[in-house]
Each structure stands twice: as structure tokens, then as C-alpha cells.
C-alpha atoms as a PDB file:
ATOM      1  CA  UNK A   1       0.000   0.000   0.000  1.00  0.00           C
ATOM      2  CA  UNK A   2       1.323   3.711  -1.314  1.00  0.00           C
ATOM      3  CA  UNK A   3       2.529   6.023   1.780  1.00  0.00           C
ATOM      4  CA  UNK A   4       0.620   8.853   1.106  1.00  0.00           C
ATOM      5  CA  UNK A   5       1.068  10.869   4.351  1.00  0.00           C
ATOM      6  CA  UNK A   6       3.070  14.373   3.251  1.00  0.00           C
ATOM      7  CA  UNK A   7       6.035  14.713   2.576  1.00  0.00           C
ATOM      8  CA  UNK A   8       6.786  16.928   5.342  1.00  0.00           C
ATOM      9  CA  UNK A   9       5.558  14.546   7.677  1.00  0.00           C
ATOM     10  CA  UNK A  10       7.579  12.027   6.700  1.00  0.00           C
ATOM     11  CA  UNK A  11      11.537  12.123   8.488  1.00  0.00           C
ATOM     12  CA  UNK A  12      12.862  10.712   5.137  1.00  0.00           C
ATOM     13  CA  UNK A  13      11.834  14.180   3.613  1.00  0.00           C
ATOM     14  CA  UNK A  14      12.779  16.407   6.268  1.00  0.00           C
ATOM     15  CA  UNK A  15      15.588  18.848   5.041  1.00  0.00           C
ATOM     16  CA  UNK A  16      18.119  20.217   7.649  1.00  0.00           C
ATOM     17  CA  UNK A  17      20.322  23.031   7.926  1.00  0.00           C
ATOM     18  CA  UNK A  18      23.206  21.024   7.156  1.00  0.00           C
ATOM     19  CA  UNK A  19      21.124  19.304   3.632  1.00  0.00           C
ATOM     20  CA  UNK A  20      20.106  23.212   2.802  1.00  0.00           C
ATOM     21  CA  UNK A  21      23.667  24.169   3.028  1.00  0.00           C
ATOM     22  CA  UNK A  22      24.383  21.433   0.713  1.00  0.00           C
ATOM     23  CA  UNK A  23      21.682  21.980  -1.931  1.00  0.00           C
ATOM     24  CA  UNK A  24      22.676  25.233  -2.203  1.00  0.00           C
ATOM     25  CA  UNK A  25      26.710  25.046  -3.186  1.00  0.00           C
ATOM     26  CA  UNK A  26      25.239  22.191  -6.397  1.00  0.00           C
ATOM     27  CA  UNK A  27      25.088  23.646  -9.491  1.00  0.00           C
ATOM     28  CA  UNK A  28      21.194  23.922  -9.745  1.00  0.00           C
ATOM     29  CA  UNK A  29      21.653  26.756  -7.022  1.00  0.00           C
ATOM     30  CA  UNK A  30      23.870  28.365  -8.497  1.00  0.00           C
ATOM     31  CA  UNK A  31      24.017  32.371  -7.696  1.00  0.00           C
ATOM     32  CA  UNK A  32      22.505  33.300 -11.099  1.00  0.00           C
ATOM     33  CA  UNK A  33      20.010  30.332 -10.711  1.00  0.00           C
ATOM     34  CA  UNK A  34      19.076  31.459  -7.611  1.00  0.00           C
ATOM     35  CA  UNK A  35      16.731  34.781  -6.408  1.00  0.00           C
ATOM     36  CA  UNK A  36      17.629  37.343  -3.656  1.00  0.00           C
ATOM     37  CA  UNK A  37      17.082  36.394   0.041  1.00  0.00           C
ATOM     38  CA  UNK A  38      14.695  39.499   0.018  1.00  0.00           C
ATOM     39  CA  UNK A  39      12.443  37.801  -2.463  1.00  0.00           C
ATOM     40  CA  UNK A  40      12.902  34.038  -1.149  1.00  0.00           C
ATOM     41  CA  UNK A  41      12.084  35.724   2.358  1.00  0.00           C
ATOM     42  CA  UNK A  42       8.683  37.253   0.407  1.00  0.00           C
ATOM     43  CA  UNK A  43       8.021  33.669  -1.062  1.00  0.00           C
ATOM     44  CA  UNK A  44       8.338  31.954   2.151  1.00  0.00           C
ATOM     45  CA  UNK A  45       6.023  34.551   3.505  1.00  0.00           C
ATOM     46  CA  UNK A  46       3.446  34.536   0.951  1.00  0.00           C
ATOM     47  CA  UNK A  47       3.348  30.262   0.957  1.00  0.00           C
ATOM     48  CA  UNK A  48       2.807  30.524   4.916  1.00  0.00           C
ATOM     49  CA  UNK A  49      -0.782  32.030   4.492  1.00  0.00           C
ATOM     50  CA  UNK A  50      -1.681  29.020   1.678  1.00  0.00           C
ATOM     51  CA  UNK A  51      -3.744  26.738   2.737  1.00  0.00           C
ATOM     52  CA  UNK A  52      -1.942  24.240   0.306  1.00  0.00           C
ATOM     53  CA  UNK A  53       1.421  24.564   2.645  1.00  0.00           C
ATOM     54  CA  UNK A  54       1.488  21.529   4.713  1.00  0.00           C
ATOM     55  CA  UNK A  55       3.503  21.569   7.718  1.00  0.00           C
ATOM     56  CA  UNK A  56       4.596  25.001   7.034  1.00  0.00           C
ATOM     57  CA  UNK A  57       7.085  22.940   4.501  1.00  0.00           C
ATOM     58  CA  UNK A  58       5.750  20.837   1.498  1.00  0.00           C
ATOM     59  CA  UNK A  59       3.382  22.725  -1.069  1.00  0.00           C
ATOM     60  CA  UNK A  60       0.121  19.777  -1.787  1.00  0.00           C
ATOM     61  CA  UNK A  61      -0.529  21.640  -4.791  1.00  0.00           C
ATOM     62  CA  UNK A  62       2.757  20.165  -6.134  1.00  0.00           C
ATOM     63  CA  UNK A  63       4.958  18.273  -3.863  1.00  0.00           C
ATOM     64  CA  UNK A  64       7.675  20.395  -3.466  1.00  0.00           C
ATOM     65  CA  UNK A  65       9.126  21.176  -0.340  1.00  0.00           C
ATOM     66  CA  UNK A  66       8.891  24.794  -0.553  1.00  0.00           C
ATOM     67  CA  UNK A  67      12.453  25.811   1.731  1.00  0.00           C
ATOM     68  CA  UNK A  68      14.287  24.725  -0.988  1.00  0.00           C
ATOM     69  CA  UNK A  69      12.676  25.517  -4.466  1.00  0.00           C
ATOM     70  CA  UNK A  70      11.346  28.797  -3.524  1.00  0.00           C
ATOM     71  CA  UNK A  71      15.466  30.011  -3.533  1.00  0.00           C
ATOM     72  CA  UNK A  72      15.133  29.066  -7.516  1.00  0.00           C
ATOM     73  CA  UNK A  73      14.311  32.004  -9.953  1.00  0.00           C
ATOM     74  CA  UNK A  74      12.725  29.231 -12.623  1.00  0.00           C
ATOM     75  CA  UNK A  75       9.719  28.119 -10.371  1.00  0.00           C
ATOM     76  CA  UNK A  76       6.487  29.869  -9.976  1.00  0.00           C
ATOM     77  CA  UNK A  77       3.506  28.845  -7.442  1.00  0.00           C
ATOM     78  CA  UNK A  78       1.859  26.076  -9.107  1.00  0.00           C
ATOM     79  CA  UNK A  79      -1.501  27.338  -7.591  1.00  0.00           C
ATOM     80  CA  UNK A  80      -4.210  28.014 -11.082  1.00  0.00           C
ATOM     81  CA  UNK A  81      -4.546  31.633 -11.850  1.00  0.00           C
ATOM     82  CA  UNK A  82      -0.848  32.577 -11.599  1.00  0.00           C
ATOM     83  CA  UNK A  83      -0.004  31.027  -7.833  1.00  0.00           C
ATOM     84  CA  UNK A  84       1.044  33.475  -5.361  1.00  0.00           C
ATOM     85  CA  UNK A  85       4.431  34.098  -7.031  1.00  0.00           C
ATOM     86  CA  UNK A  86       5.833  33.820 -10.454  1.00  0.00           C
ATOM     87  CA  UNK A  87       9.231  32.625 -12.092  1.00  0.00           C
ATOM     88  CA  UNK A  88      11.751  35.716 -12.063  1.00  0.00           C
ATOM     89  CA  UNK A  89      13.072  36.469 -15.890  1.00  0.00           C
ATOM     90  CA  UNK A  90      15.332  39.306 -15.191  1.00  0.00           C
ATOM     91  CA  UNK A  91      15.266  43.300 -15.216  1.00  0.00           C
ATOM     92  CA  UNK A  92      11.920  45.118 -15.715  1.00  0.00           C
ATOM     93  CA  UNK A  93      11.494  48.614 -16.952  1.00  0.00           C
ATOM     94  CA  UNK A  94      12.984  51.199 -14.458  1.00  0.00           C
ATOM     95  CA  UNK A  95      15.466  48.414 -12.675  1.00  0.00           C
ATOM     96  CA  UNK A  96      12.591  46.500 -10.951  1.00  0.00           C
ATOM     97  CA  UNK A  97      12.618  42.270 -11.378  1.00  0.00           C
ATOM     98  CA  UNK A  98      10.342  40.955 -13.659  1.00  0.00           C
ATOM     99  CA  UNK A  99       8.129  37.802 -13.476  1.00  0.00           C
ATOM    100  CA  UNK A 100       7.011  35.547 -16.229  1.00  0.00           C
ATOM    101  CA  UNK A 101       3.562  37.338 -15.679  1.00  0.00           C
ATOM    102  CA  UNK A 102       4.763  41.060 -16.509  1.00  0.00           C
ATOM    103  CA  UNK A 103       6.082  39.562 -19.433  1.00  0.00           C
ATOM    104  CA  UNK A 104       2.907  38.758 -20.769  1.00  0.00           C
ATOM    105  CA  UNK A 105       1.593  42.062 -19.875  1.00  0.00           C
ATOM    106  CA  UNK A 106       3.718  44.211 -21.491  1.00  0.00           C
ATOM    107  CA  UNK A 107       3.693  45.146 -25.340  1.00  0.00           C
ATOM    108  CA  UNK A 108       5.739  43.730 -27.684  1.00  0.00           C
END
């Protein structure tokens, strides 16, 4: 029979300081792969008030556990209607960052 208790729950998931500190010297973290710790501070912030964050850690919309891919600038909130944050593409108009959304927004 499947586990299907989160993953959060589970100790085999659990990521420590030590497994963080790890994850983030591989070359998917890399500096230019990841975002600020201003805007992975505003992710974590924004996820804590979703009632899809389990255990303050894994996301049930998709899986992830949240601590770690909320440092990368590639992922989005998988939540329908744009999630609560969007992938950062690089420099907006007047020096701001820009999302995948304002992208979409803005004229060609």
C-alpha cells in the first residue's frame, strides 16, 4: 500500500540546515540560478498564508518542499490563476525584477 502521508511529515523528507547548506553550493543553485534572500524571504512569507502549505514545509498543490525551491528564480507557485508568485526572468522597466507574468503584460 502507497505512503501517502506528506512529505513533510515524513523524516525521510525532512531537510536540515546542514542538507540546505548542501543543496545550495550544487550547481542547480547556483548564484545566477538562484533569487535574492529578500524575495525568497517574500516567497516563504506569501506560501505561509496558503492553505496548500502543509507543515509550514511541502506545497500539496505540487509536492515540493517549498524551503528549498522557492530560492530558484525558474519556479512559480503552481496554484491556477498565476499562484502566489511567479518565475523571475530578469530586469523590468525602471530596474525592478520581472516575473514571467509582466512579461505577458507588457507590449511587444
Amino acid at each position: 500500500m502507497a505512503d501517502n502521508t506528506c512529505k513533510a511529515c515524513r523524516d525521510d523528507y525532512k531537510v536540515t540546515e546542514a542538507q540546505m547548506q548542501r543543496i545550495m553550493q550544487t550547481s542547480a543553485f547556483a548564484p545566477e540560478r538562484r533569487v535574492d534572500a529578500q524575495q525568497y524571504q517574500e516567497r516563504l512569507q506569501l506560501c505561509s498564508t496558503c492553505p496548500k502549505l502543509s507543515d509550514g514545509v511541502t506545497c500539496t498543490a505540487c509536492g515540493c518542499i517549498i524551503p528549498v525551491v522557492a530560492w530558484l528564480k525558474e519556479r512559480a507557485c503552481p496554484l491556477p490563476g498565476g499562484g502566489r508568485w511567479g518565475k523571475l526572468t530578469g530586469q523590468a522597466p525602471g530596474g525592478s525584477v520581472a516575473t514571467a507574468a509582466d512579461e505577458q503584460l507588457s507590449p511587444s
